[in-house]
PDB file of N, CA and C in Angstrom:
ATOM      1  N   UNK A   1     109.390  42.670 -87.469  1.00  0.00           N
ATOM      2  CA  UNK A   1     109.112  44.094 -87.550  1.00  0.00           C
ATOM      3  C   UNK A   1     107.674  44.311 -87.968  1.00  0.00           C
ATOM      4  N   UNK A   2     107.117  45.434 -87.605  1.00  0.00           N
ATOM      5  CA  UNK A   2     105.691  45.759 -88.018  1.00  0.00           C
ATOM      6  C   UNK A   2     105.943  46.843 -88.799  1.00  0.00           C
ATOM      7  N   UNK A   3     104.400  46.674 -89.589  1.00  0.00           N
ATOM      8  CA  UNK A   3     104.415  47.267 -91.226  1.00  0.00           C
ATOM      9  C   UNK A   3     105.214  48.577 -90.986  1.00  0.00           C
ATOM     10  N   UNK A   4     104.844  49.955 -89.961  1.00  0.00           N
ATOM     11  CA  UNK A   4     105.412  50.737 -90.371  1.00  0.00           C
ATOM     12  C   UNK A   4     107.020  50.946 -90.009  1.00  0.00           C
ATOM     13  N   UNK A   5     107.689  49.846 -89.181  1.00  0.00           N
ATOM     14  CA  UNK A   5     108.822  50.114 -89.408  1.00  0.00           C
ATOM     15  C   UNK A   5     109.246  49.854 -90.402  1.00  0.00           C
ATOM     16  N   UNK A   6     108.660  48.589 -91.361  1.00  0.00           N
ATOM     17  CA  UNK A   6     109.234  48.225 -92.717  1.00  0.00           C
ATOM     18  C   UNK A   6     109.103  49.752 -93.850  1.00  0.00           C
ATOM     19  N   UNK A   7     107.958  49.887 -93.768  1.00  0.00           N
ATOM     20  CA  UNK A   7     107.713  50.938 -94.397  1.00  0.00           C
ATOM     21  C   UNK A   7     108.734  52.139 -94.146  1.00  0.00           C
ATOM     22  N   UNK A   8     109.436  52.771 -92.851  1.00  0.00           N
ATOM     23  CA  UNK A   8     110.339  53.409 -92.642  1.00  0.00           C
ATOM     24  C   UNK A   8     111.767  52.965 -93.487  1.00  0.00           C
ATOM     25  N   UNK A   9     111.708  51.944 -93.125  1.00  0.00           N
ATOM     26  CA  UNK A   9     113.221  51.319 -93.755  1.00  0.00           C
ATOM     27  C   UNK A   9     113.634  51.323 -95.185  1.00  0.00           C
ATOM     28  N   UNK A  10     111.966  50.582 -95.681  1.00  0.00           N
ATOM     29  CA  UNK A  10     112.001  51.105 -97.580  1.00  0.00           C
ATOM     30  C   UNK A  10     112.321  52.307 -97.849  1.00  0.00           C
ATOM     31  N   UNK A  11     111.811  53.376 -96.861  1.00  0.00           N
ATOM     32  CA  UNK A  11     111.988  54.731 -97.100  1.00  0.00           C
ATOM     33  C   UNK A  11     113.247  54.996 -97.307  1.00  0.00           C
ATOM     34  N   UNK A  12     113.630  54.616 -96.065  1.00  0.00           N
ATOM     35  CA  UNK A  12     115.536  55.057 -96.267  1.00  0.00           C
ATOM     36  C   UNK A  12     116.387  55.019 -97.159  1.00  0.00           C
ATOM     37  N   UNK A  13     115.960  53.417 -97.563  1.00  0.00           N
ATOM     38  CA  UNK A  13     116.220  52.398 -98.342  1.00  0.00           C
ATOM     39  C   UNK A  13     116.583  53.968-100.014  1.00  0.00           C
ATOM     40  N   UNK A  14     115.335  53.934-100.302  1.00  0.00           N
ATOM     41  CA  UNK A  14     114.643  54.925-101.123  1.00  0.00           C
ATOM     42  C   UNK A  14     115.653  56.072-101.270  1.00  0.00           C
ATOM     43  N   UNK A  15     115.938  57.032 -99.898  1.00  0.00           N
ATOM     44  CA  UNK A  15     116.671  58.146-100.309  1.00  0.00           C
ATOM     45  C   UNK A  15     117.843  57.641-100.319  1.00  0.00           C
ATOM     46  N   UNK A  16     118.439  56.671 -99.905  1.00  0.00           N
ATOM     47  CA  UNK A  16     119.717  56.227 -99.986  1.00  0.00           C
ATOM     48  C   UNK A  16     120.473  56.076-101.543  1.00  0.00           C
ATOM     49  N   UNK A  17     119.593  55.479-101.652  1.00  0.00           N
ATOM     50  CA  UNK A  17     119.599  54.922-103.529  1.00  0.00           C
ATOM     51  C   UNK A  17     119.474  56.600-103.981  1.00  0.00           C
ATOM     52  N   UNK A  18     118.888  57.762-103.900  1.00  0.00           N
ATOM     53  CA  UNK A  18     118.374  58.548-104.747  1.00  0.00           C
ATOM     54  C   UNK A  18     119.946  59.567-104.184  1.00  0.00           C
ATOM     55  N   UNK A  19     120.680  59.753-103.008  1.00  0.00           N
ATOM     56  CA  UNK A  19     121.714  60.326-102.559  1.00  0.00           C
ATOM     57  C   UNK A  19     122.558  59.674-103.461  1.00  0.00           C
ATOM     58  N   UNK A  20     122.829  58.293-103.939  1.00  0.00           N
ATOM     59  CA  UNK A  20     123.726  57.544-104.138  1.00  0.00           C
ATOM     60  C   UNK A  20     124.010  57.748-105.884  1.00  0.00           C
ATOM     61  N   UNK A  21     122.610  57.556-106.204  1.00  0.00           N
ATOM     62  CA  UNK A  21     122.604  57.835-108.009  1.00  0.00           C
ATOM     63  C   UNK A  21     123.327  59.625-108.020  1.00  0.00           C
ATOM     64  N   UNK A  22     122.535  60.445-107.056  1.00  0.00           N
ATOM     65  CA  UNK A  22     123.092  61.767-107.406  1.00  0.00           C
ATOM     66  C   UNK A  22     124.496  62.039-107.469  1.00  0.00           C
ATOM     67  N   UNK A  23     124.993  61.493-106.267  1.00  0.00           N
ATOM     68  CA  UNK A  23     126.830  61.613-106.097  1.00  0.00           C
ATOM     69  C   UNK A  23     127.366  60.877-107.671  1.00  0.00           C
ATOM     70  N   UNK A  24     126.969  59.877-107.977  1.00  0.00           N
ATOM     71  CA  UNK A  24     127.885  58.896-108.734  1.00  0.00           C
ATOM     72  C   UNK A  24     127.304  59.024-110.544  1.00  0.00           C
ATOM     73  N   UNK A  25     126.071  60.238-110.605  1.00  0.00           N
ATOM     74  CA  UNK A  25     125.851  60.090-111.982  1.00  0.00           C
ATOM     75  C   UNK A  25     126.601  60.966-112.730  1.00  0.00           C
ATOM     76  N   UNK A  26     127.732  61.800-112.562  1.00  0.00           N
ATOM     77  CA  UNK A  26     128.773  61.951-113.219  1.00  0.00           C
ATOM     78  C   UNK A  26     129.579  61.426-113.491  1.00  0.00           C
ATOM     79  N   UNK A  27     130.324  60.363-112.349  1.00  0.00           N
ATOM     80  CA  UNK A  27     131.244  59.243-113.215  1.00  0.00           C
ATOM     81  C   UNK A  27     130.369  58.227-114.243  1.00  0.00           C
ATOM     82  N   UNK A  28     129.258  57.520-113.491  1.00  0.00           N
ATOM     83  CA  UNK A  28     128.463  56.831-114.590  1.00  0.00           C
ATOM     84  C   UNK A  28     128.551  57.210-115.989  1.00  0.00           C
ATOM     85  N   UNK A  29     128.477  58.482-116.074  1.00  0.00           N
ATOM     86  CA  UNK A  29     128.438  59.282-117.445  1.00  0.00           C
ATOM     87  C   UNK A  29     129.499  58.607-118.285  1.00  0.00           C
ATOM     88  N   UNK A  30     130.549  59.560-117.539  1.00  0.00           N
ATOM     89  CA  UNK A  30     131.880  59.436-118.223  1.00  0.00           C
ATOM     90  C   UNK A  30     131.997  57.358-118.428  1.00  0.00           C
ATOM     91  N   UNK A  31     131.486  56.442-117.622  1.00  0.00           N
ATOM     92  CA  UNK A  31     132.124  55.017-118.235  1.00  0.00           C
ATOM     93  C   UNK A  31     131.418  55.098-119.333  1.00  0.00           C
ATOM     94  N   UNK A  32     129.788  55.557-119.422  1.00  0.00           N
ATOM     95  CA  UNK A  32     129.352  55.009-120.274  1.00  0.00           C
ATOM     96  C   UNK A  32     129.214  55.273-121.555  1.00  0.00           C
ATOM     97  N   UNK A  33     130.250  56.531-121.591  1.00  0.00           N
ATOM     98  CA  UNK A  33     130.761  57.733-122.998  1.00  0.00           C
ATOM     99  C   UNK A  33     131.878  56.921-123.225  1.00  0.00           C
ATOM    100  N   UNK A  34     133.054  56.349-122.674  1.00  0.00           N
ATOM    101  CA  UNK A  34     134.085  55.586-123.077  1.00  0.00           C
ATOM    102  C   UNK A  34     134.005  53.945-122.920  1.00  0.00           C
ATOM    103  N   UNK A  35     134.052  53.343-124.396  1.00  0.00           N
ATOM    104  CA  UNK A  35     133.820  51.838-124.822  1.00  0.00           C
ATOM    105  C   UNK A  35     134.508  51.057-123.887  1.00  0.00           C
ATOM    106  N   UNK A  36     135.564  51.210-123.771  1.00  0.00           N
ATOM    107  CA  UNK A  36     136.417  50.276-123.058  1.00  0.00           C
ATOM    108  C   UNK A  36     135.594  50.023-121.131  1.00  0.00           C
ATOM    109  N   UNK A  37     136.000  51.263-120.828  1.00  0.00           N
ATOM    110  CA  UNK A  37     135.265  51.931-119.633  1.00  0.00           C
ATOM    111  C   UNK A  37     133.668  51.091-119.236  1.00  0.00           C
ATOM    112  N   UNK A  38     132.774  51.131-120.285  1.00  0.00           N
ATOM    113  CA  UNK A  38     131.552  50.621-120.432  1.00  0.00           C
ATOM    114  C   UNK A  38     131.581  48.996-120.728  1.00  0.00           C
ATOM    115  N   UNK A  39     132.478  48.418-121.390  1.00  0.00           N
ATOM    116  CA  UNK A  39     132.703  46.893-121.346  1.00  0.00           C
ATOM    117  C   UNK A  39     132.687  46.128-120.361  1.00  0.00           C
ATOM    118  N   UNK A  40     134.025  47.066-119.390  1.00  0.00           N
ATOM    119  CA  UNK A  40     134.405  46.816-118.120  1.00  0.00           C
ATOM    120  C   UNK A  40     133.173  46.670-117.331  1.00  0.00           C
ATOM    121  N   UNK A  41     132.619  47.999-117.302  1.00  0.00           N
ATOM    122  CA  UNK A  41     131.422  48.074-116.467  1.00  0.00           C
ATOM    123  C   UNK A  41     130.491  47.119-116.289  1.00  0.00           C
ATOM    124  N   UNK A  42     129.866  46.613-117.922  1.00  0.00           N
ATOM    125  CA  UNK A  42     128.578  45.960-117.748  1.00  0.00           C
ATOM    126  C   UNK A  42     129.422  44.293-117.599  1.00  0.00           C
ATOM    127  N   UNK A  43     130.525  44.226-117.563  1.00  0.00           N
ATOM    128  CA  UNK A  43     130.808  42.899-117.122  1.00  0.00           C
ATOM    129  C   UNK A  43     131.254  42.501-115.579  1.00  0.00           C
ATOM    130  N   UNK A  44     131.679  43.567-115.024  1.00  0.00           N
ATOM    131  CA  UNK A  44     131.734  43.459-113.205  1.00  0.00           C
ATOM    132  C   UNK A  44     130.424  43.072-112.564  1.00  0.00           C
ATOM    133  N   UNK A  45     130.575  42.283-111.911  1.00  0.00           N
ATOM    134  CA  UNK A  45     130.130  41.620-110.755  1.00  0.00           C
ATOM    135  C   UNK A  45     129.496  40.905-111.261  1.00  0.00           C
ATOM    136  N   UNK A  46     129.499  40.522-112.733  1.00  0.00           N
ATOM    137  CA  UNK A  46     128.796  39.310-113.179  1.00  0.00           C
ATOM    138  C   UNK A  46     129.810  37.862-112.689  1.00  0.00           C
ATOM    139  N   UNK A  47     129.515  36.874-113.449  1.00  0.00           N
ATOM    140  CA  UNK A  47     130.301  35.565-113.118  1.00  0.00           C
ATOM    141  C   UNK A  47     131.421  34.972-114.164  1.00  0.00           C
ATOM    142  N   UNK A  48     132.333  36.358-114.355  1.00  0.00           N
ATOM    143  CA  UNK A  48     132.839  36.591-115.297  1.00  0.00           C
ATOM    144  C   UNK A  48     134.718  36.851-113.978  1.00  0.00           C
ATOM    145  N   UNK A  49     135.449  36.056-114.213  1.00  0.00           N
ATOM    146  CA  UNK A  49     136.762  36.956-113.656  1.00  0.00           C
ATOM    147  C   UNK A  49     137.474  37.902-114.791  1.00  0.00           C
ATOM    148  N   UNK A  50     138.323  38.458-113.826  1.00  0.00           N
ATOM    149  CA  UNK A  50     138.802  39.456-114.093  1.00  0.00           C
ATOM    150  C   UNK A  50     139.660  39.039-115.609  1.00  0.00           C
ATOM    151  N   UNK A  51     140.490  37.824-115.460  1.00  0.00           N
ATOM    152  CA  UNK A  51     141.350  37.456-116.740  1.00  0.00           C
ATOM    153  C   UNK A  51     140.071  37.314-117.855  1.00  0.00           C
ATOM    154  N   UNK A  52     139.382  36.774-117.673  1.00  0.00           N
ATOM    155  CA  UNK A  52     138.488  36.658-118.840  1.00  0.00           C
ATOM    156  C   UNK A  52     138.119  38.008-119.845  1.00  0.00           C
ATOM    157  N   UNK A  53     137.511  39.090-118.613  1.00  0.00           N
ATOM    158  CA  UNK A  53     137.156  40.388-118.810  1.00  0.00           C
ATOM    159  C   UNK A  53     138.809  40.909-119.415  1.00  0.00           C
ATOM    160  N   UNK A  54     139.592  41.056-119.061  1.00  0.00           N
ATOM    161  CA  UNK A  54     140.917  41.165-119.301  1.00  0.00           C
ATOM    162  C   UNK A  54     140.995  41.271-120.822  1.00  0.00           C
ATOM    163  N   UNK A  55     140.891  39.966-121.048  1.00  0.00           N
ATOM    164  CA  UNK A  55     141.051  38.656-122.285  1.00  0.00           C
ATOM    165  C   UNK A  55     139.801  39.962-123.891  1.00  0.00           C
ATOM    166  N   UNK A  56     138.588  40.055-123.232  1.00  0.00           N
ATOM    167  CA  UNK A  56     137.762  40.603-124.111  1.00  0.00           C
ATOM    168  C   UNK A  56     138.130  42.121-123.982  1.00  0.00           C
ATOM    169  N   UNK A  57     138.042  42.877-123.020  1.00  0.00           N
ATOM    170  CA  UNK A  57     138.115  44.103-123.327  1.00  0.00           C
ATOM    171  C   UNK A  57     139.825  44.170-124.140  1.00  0.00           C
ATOM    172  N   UNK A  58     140.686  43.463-124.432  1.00  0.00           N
ATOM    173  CA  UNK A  58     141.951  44.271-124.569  1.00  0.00           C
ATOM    174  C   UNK A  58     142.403  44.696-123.953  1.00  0.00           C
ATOM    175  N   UNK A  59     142.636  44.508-122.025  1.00  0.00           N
ATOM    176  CA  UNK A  59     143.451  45.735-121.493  1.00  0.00           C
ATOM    177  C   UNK A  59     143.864  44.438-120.238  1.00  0.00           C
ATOM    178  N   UNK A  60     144.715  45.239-119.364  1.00  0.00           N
ATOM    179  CA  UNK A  60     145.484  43.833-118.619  1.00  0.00           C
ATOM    180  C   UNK A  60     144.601  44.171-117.430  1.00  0.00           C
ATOM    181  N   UNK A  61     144.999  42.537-116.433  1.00  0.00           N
ATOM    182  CA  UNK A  61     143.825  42.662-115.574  1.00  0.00           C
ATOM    183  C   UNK A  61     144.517  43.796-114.466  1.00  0.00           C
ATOM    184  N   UNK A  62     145.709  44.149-114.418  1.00  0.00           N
ATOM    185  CA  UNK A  62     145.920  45.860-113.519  1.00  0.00           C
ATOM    186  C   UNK A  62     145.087  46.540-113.462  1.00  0.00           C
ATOM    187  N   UNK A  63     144.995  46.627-115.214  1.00  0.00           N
ATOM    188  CA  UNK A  63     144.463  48.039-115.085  1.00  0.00           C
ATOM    189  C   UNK A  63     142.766  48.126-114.770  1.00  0.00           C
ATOM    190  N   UNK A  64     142.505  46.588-115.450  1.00  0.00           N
ATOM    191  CA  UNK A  64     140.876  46.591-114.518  1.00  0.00           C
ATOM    192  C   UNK A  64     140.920  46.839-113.287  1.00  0.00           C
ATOM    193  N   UNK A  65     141.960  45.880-112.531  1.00  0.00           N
ATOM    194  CA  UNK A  65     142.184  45.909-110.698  1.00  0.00           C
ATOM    195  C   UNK A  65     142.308  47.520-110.582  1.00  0.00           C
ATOM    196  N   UNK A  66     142.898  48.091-110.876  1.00  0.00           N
ATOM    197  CA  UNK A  66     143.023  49.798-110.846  1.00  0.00           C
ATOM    198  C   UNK A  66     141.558  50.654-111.140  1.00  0.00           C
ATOM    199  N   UNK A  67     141.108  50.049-112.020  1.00  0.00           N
ATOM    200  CA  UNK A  67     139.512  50.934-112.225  1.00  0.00           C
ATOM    201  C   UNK A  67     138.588  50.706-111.321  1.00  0.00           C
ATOM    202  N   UNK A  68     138.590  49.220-110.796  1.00  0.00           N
ATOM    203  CA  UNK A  68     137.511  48.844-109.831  1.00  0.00           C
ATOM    204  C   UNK A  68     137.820  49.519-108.718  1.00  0.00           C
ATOM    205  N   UNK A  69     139.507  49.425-108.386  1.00  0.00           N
ATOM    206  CA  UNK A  69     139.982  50.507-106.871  1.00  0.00           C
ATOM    207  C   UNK A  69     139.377  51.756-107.165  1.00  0.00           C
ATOM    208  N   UNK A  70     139.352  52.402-108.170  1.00  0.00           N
ATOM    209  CA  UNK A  70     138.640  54.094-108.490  1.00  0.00           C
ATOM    210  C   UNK A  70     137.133  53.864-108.160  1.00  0.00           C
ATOM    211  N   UNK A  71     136.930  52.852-109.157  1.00  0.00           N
ATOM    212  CA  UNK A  71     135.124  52.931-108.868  1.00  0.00           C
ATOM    213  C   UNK A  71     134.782  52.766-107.489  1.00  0.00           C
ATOM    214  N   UNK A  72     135.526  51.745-106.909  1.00  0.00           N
ATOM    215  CA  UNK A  72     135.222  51.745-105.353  1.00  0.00           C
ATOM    216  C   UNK A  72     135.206  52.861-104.422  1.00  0.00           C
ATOM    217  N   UNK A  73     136.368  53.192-104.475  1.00  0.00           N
ATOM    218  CA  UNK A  73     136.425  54.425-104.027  1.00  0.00           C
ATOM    219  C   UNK A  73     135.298  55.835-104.308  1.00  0.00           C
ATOM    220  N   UNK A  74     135.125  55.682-105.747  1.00  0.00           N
ATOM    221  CA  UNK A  74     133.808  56.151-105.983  1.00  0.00           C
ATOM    222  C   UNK A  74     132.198  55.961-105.334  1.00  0.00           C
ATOM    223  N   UNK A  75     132.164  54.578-104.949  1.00  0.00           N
ATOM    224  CA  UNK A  75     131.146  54.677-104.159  1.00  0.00           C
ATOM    225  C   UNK A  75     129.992  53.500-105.562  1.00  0.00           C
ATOM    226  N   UNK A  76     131.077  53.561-105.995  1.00  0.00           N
ATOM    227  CA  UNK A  76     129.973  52.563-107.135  1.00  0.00           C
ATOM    228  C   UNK A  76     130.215  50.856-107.000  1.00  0.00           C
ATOM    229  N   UNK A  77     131.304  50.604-106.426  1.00  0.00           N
ATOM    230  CA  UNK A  77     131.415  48.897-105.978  1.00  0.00           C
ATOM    231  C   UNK A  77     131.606  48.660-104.674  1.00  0.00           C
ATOM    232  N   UNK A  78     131.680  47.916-104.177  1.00  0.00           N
ATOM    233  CA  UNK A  78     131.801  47.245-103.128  1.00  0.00           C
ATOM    234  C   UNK A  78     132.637  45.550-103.490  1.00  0.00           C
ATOM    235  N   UNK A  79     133.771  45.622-102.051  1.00  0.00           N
ATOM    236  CA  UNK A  79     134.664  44.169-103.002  1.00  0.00           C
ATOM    237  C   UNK A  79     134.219  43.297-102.063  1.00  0.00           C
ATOM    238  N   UNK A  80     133.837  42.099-102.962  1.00  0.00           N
ATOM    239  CA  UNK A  80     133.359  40.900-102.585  1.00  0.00           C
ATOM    240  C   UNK A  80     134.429  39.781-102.996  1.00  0.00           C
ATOM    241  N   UNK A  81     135.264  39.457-101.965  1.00  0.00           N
ATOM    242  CA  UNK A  81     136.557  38.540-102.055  1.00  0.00           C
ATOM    243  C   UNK A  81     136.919  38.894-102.524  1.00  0.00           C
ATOM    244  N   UNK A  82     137.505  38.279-104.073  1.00  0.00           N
ATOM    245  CA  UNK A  82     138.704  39.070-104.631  1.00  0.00           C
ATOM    246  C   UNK A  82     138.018  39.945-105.981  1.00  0.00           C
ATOM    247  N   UNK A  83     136.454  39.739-105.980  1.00  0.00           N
ATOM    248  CA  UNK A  83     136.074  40.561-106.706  1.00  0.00           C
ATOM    249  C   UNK A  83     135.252  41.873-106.616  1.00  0.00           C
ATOM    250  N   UNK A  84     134.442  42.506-107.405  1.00  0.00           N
ATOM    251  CA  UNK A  84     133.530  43.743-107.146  1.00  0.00           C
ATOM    252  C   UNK A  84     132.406  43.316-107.069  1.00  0.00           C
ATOM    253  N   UNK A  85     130.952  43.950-106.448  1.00  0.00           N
ATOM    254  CA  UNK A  85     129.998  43.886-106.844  1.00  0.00           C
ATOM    255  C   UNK A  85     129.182  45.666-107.059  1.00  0.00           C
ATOM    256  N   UNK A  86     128.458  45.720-107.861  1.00  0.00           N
ATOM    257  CA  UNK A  86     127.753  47.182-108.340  1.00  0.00           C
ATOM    258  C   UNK A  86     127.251  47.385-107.167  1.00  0.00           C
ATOM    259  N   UNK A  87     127.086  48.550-106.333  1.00  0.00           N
ATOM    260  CA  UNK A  87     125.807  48.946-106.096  1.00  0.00           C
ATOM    261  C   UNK A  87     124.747  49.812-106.680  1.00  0.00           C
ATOM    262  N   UNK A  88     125.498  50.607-107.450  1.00  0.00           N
ATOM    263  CA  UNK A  88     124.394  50.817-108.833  1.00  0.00           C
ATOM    264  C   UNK A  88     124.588  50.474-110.223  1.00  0.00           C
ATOM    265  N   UNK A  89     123.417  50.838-110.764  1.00  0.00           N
ATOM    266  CA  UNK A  89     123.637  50.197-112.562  1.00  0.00           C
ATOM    267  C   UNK A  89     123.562  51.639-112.959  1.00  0.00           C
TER     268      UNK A  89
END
């Protein structure tokens, strides 16, 4: 590709991310006002499974499997095999 298609693409790139933070910075809110919620959070899509995360937050791995289905659905993960990955922080 030549520079200015790259340059187009960053662009996109750009409002994509800025559409994406706008839709999803109300749930963001709310994980990061509730402890449990926020544990969960900053430990998905690390190299951490789910029983482990399970194991530390106190809660069974359902109900993680159940939050990541919401967040997904939210537009904040994407599932990578049998796990999540962020697309935003």
């Amino acid at each position: 590709m030549n520079g200015e298609a790259n340059e187009i693409l960053l662009r996109i790139e750009q409002l994509l991310k800025g559409l994406l933070k706008a839709t999803v910075s109300r749930t963001l809110a709310e994980i990061r006002a509730d402890r449990t919620l926020r544990e969960i959070w900053e430990l998905t899509g690390k190299d951490t499974s789910i029983v482990k995360i399970a194991r530390k937050v106190k809660v069974s791995t359902w109900k993680i499997s159940t939050i990541w289905q919401s967040w997904e659905e939210s537009g904040l993960l994407v599932k990578v095999g049998k796990s999540y990955q962020k697309i935003v922080e």
